[in-house]
Protein backbone atom coordinates (compact mmCIF):
# COMPACT_ATOMS: atom_id res chain seq x y z
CA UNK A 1 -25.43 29.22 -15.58
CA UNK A 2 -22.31 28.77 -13.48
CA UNK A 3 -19.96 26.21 -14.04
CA UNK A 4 -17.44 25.06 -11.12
CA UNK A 5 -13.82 23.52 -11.86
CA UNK A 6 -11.92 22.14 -9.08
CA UNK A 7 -8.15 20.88 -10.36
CA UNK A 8 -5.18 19.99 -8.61
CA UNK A 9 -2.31 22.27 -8.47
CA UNK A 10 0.00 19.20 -8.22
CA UNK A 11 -0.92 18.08 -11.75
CA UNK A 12 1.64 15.14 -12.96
CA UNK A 13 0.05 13.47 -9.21
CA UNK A 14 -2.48 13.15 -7.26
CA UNK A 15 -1.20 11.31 -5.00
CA UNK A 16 -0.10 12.40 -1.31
CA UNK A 17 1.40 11.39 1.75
CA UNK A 18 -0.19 11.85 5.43
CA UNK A 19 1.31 14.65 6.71
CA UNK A 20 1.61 16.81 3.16
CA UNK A 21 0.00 19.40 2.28
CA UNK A 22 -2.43 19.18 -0.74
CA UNK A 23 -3.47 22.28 -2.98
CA UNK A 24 -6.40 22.83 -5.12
CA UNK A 25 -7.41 25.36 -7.34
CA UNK A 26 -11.12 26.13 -7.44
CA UNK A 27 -12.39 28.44 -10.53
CA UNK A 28 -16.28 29.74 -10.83
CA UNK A 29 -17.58 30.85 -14.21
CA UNK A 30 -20.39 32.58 -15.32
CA UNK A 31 -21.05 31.19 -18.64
CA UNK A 32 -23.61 32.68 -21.09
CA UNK A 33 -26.31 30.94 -23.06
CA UNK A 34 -26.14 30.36 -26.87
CA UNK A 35 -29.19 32.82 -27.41
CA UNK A 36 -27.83 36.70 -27.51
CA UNK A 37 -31.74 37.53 -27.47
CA UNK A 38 -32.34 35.95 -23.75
CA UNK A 39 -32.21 38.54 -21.51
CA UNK A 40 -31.30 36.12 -18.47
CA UNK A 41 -27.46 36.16 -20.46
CA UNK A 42 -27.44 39.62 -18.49
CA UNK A 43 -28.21 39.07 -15.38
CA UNK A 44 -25.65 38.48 -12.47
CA UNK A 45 -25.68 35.27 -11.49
CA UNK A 46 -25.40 35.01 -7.21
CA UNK A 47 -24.03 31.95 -5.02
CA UNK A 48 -24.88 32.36 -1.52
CA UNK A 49 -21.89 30.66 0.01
CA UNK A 50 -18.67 28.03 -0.92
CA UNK A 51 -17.07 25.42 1.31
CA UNK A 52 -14.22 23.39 1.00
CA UNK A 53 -13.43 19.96 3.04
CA UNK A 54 -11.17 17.17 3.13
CA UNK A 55 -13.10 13.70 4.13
CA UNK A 56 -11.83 10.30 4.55
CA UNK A 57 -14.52 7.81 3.88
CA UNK A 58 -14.73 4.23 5.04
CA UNK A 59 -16.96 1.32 3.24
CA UNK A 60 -17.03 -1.86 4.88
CA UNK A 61 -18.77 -5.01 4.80
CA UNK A 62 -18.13 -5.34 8.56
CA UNK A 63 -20.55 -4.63 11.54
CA UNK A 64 -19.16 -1.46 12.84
CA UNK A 65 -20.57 0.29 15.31
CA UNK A 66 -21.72 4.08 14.05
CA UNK A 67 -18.86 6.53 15.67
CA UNK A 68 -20.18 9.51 17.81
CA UNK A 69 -19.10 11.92 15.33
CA UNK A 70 -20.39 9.94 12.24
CA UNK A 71 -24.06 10.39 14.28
CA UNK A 72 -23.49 13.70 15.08
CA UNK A 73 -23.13 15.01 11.24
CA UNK A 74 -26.36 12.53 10.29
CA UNK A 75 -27.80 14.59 13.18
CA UNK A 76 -27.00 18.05 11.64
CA UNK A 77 -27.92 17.15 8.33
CA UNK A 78 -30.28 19.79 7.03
CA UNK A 79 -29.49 22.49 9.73
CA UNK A 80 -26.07 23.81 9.77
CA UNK A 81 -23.42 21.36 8.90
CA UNK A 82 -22.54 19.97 5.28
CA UNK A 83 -24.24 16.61 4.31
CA UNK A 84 -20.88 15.22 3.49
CA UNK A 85 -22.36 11.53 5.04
CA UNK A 86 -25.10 11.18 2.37
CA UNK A 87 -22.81 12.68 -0.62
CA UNK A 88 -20.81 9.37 -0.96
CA UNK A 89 -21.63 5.94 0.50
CA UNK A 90 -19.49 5.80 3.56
CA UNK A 91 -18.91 6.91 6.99
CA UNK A 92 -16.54 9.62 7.44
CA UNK A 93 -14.05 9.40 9.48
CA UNK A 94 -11.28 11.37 9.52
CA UNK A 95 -12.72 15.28 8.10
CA UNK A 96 -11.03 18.45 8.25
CA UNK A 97 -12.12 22.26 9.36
CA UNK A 98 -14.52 23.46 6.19
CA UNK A 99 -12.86 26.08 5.05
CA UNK A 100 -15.00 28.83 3.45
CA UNK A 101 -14.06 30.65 0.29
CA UNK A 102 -17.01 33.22 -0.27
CA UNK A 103 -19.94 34.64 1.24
CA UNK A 104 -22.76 35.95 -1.16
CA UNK A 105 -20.23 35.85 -4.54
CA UNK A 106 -22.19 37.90 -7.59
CA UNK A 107 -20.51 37.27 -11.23
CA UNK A 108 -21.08 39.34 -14.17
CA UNK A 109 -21.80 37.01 -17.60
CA UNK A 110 -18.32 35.91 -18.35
CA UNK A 111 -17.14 36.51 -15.19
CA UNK A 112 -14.69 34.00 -13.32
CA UNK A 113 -13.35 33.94 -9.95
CA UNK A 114 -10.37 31.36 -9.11
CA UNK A 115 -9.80 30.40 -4.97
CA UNK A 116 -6.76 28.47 -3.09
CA UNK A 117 -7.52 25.78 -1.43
CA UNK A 118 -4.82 24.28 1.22
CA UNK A 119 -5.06 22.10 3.57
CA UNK A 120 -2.86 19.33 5.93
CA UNK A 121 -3.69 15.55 5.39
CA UNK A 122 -4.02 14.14 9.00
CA UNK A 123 -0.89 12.00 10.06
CA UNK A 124 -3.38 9.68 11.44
CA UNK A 125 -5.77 9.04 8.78
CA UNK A 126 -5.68 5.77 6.96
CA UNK A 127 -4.22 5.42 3.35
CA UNK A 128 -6.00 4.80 0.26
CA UNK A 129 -7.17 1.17 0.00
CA UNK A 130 -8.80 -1.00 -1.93
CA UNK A 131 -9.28 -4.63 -0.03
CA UNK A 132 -12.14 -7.10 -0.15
CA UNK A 133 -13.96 -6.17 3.02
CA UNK A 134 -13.13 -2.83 3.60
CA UNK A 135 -11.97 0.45 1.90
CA UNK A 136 -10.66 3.92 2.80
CA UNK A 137 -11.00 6.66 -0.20
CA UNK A 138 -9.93 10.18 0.08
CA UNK A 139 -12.30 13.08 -1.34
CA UNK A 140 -12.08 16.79 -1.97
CA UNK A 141 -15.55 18.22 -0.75
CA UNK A 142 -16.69 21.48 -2.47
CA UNK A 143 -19.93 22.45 -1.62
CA UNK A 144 -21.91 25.73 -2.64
CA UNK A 145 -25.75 26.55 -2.94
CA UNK A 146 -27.71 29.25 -4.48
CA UNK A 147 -30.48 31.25 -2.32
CA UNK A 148 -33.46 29.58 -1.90
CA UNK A 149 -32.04 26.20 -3.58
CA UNK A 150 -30.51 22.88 -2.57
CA UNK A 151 -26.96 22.34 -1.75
CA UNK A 152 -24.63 20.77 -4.39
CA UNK A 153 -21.30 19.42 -4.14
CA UNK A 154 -18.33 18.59 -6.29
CA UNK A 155 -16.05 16.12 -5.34
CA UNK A 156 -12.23 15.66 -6.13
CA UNK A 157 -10.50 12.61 -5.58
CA UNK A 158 -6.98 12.04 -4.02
CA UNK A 159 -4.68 8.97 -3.16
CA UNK A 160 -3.27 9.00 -0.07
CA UNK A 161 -0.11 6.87 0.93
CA UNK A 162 1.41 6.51 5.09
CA UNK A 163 4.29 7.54 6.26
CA UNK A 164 5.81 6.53 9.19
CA UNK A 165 5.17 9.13 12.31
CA UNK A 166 8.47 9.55 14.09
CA UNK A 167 7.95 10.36 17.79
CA UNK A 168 10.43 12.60 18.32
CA UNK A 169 13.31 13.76 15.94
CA UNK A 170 15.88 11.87 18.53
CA UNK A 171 14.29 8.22 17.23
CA UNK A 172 16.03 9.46 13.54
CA UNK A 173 19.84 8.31 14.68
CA UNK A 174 22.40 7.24 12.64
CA UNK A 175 23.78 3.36 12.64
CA UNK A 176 26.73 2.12 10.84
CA UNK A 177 24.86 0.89 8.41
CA UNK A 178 24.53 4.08 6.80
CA UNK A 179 26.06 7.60 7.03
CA UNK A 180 24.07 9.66 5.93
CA UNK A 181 23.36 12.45 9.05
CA UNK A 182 27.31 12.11 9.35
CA UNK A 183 27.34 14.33 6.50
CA UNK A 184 29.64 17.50 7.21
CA UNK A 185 27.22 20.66 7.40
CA UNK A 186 28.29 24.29 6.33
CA UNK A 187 28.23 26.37 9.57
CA UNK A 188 27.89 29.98 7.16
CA UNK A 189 24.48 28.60 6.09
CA UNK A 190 21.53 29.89 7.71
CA UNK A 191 19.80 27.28 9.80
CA UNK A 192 16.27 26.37 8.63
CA UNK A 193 13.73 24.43 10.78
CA UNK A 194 13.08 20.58 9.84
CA UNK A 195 9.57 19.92 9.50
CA UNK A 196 7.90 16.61 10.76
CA UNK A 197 7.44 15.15 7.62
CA UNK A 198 11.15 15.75 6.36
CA UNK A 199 12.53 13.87 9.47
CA UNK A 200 9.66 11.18 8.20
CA UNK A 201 11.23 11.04 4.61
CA UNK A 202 14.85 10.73 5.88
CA UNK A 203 14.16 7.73 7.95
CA UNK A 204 11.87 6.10 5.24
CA UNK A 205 15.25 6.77 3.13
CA UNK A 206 17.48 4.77 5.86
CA UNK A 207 14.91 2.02 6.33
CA UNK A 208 14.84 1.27 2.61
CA UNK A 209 18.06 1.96 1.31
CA UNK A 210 19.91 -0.21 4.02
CA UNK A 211 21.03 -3.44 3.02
CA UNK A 212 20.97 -6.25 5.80
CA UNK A 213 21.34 -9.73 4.62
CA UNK A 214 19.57 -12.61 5.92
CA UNK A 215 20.30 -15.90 4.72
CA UNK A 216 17.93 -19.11 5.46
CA UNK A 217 18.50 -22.48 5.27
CA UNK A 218 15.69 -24.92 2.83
CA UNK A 219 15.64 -28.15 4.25
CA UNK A 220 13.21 -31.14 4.34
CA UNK A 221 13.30 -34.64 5.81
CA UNK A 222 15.61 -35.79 3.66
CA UNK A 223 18.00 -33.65 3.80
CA UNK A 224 19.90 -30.02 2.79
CA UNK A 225 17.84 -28.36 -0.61
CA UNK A 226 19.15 -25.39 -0.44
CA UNK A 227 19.94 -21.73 0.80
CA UNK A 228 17.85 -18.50 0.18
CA UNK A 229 19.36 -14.98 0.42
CA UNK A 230 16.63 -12.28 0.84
CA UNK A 231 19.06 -8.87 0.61
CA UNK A 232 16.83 -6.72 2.40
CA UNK A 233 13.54 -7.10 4.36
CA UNK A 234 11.79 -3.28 3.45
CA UNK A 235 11.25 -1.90 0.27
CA UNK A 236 9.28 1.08 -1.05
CA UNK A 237 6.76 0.83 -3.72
CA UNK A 238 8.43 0.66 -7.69
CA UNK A 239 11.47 -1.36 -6.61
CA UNK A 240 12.70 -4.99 -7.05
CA UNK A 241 12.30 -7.28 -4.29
CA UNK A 242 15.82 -9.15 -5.77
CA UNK A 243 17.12 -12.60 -3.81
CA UNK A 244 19.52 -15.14 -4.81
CA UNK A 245 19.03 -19.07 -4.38
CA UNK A 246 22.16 -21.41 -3.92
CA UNK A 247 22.02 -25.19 -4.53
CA UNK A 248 25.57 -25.94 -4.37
CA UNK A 249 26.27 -29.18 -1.53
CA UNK A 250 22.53 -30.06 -1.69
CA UNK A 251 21.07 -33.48 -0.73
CA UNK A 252 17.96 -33.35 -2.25
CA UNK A 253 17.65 -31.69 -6.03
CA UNK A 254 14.91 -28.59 -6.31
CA UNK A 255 13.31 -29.34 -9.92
CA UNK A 256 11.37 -25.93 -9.74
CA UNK A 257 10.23 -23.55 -7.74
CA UNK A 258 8.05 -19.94 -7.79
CA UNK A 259 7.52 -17.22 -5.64
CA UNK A 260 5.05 -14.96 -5.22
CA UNK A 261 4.37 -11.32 -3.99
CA UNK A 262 1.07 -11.45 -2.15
CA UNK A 263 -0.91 -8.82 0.14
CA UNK A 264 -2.69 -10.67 3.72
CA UNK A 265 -6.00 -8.82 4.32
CA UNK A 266 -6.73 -9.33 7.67
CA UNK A 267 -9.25 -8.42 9.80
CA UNK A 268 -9.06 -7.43 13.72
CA UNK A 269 -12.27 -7.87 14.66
CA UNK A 270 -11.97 -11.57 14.65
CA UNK A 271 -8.63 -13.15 15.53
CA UNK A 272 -9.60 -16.99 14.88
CA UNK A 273 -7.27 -18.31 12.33
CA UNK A 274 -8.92 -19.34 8.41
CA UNK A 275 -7.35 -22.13 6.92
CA UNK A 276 -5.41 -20.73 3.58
CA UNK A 277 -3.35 -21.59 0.74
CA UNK A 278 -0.23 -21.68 3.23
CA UNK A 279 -0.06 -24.73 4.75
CA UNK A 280 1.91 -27.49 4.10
CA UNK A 281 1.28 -30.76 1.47
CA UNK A 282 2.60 -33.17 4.52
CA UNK A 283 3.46 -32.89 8.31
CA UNK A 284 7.02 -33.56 7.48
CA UNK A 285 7.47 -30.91 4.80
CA UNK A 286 5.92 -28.28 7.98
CA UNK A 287 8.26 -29.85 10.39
CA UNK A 288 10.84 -28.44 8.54
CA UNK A 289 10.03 -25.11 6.99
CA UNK A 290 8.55 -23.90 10.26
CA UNK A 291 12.25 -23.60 11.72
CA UNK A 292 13.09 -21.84 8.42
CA UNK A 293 10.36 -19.21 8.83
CA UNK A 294 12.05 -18.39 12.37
CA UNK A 295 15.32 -17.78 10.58
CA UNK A 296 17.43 -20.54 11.94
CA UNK A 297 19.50 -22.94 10.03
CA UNK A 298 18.32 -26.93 10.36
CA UNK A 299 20.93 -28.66 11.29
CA UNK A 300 19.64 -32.32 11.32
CA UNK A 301 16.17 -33.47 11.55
CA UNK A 302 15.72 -34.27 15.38
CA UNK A 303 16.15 -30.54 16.14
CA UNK A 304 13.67 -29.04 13.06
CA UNK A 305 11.17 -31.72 14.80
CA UNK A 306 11.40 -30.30 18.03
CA UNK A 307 11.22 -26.39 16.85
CA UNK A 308 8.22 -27.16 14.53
CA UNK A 309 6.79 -29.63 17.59
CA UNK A 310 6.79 -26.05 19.44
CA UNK A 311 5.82 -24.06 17.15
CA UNK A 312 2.34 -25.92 16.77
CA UNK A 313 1.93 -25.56 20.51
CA UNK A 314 1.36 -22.11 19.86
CA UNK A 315 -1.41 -19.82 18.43
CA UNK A 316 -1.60 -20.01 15.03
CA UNK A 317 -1.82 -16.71 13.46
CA UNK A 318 -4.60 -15.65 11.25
CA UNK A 319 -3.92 -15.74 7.23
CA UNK A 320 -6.67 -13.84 5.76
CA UNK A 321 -7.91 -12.80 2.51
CA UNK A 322 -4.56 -13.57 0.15
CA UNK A 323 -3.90 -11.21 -3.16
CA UNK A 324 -0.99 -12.34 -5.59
CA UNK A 325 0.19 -8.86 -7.30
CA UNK A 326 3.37 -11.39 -8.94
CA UNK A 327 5.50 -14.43 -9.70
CA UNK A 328 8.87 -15.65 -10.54
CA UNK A 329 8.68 -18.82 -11.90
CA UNK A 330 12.31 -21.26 -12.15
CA UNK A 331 12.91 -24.62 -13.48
CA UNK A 332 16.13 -25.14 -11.44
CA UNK A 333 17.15 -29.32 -11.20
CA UNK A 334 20.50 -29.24 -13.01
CA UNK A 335 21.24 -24.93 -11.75
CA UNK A 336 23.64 -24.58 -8.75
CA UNK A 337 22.41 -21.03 -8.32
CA UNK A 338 19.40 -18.63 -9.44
CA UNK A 339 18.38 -15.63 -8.91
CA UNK A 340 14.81 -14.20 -8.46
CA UNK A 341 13.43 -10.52 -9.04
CA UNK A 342 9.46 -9.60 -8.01
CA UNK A 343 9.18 -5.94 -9.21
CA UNK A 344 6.80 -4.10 -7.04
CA UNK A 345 3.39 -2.64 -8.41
CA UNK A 346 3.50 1.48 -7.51
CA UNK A 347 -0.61 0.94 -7.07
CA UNK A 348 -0.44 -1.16 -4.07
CA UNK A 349 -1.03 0.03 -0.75
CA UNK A 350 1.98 -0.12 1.46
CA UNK A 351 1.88 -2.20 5.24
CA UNK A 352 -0.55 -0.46 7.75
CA UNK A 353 -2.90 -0.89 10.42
CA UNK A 354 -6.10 0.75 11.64
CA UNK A 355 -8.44 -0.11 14.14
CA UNK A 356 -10.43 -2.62 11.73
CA UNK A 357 -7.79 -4.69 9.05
CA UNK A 358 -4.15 -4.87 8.82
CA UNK A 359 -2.39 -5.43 5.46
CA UNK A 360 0.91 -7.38 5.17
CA UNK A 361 2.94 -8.64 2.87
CA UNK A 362 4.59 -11.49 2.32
CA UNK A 363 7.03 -14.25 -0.67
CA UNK A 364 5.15 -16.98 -0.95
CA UNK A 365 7.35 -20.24 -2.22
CA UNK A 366 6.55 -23.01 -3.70
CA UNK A 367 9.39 -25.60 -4.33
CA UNK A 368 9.28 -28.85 -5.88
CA UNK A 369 12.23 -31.71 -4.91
CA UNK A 370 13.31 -34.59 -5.57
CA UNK A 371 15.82 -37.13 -4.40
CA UNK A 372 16.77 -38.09 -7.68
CA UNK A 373 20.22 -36.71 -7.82
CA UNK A 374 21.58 -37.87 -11.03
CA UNK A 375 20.18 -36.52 -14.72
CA UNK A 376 19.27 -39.68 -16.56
CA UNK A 377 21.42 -42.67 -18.44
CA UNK A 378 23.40 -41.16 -20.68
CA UNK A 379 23.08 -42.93 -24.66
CA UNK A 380 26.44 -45.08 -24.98
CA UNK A 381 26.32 -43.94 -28.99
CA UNK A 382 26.00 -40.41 -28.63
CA UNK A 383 26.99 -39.93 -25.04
CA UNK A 384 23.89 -37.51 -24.49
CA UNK A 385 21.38 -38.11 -21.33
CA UNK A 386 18.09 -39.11 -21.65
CA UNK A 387 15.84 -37.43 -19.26
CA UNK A 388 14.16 -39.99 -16.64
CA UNK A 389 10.34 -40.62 -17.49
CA UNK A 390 8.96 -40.05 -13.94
CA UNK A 391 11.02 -38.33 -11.12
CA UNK A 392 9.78 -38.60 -7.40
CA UNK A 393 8.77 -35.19 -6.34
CA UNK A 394 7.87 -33.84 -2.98
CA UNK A 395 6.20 -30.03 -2.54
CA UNK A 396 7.10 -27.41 0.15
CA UNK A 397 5.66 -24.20 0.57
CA UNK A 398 7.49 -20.95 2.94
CA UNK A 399 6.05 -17.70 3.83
CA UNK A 400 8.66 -15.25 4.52
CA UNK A 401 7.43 -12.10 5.93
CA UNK A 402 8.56 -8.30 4.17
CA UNK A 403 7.79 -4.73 5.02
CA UNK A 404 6.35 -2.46 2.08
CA UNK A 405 6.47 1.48 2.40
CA UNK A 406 5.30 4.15 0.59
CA UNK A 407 7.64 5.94 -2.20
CA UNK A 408 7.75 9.53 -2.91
CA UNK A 409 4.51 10.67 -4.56
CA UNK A 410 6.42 13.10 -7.14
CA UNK A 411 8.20 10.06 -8.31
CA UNK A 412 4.65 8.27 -9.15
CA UNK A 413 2.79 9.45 -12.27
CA UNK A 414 -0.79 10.01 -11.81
CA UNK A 415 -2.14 12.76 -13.51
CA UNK A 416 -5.07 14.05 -11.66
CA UNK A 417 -8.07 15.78 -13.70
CA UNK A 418 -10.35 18.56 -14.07
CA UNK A 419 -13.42 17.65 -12.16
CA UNK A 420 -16.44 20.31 -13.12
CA UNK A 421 -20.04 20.80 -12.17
CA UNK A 422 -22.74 23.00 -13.93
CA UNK A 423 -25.41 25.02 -11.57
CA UNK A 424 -28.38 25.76 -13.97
């Protein structure tokens, strides 16, 4: 009896980035029976051969097309090429050189053998995701077979996260918002070469880390609500999307308002527009907040007519399948300013694109106003206000468009496990 164990060398993670290398550890044991009398606990135990592979699988409900090379493995299957399309329910597509760690391996009872396993994850593979129509999964393939019986696998899971590819290392420049590659360097040290995915890192660390804010103006048809300060539009995964919300010189009181932190599935293959949760409660309230999504301040109502009158000229682009990951909540009518803070889930999958979905991200708001200005008639014994019984309210809702990335896998705790497999 033999008994495989495939771990990760990386063991407080298993999680990656394209364009990292992962490692594996891959041990084979001979492992005796109970019974000291059965003379098959002294017999060498043989394996004819051992691969190891790197797939990326796709499972979709969509109507793909099968991909030449997905047909060309279902072709090979039982002649010279690894089953690795009927192993897991999938197609493969992205798969790496099988690398082969022994040829005709004989261990004595007891015995155990341990192999390295490296290999690149493809800059242009998909990350790990999870959506409602469609899902990319990463898998360790290691597949071995004894003479004259079938071939068996063992599979090791990974989680893959994108990174950015820079074209060239001249696209990482330096701005004023940040100095960071104006850092003096120490001409005695020996120069080293930058790799491809260290220039990737650095500019993932400039994109984030840069503060840039962008104020917008909340208005409706009656008048000023508010203004929203978003402090920066990228974050990485684990952080705290933090904005501020100031009332002061408004003509209409906000009673309450939430936002929320929500994922857009949507698929490429077709580009018609679904009717979602994102649409306005009246034409007026629209008017007005589509001249906010743009970024520009509303001035009076005659020009947020004419900017929203243009913007429903246009195509309307497509919403898809919504996911709320979380809210901030704020009863605000007698608060001159608020804050809000939407921490960041380190499981989600960061903003990408393949040939089939794209996933962004977006605040969702929700506010509530009312032109009731004043707080109730105050009690002439006591002097204290008595809240009004009904107040007038009026609902607006504002997508505002952010940019997720990925965060350093070593600072995301996933421990990965021992994955084993027995050959009687």
């Amino acid at each position: 009896m033999i008994e495989i164990k495939a771990k990760l060398v990386r063991a407080d993670s298993s999680i990656y980035a394209t364009g990292e290398n992962v490692e594996c550890l891959i041990e084979f044991i001979h492992k005796a029976g109970n019974n000291d009398n059965n003379e098959n606990n002294d017999r060498i135990e043989n394996l004819a051969w051992a691969t190891v592979q790197l797939h990326c699988y796709r499972k979709t409900s969509y109507n793909v097309a099968t991909q030449d090379k997905v047909s060309e493995l279902t072709d090979l299957i039982g002649k010279t090429a690894l089953d690795a399309v009927t192993q897991t329910p999938g197609d493969v597509i992205v798969d790496t050189k099988p690398k082969i760690l022994f040829c005709d391996l004989r261990l004595k009872p007891g015995e155990t053998k341990t192999y390295f396993f490296n290999e690149l994850i493809p800059r242009d593979g998909p990350p790990t995701f999870r959506g409602h129509d469609i899902r990319y999964f990463y898998k360790i393939t290691i597949a071995t077979q004894r003479v004259k019986s079938k071939v068996q696998t063992l599979t090791l899971p990974i989680r893959v996260l994108p990174i950015p590819i820079i074209a060239r290392p001249d696209d990482l420049h330096c701005t004023e918002d940040t100095n960071d590659e104006l850092a003096p360097t120490n001409p005695f040290l020996e120069k080293r070469e930058i790799s491809e995915l260290e220039i990737s890192w650095h500019n993932l660390k400039n994109i984030t880390s840069r503060r840039a804010p962008k104020f917008y103006r909340i208005s409706n048809k009656h008048g000023f609500v508010g203004r929203f300060c978003l402090f920066k539009p990228c974050y990485k995964l684990g952080e705290d999307i933090v904005g501020s919300v100031d009332f002061t010189n408004s003509k209409v009181r906000c009673v309450q308002f939430s936002v929320k932190l929500q994922s857009q599935e949507i698929s490429l293959r077709n580009n018609t527009s679904t009717s979602g949760d994102c649409t306005d409660t009246s034409s007026v309230n629209s008017l007005d907040l589509a001249s906010i999504a743009s970024g520009t301040a509303v001035d009076n109502l005659h020009k947020s007519a004419t900017s929203a009158s243009a913007r429903h000229k246009e195509v309307e682009e497509p919403v898809g399948k919504i996911t709320t990951y979380s809210t901030s909540h704020e009863v605000c009518y007698a608060m001159l300013q608020t804050q809000i803070i939407l921490p960041i889930p380190l499981t989600v999958t960061p903003t990408f694109r393949t040939d089939l979905v794209e996933l962004k991200w977006r605040l969702h708001f929700q506010f509530v106003t009312s032109t009731m200005l004043d707080f109730g008639q105050p009690n002439p014994k006591s002097g204290e206000l008595k809240a009004p019984a009904e107040i007038p309210v009026e609902t607006m809702i504002w997508n505002l468009p952010i940019t997720l990335y990925a965060a350093n896998p070593l600072q995301i705790y996933s421990p990965s496990q021992t994955q084993c497999l027995i050959i009687k």
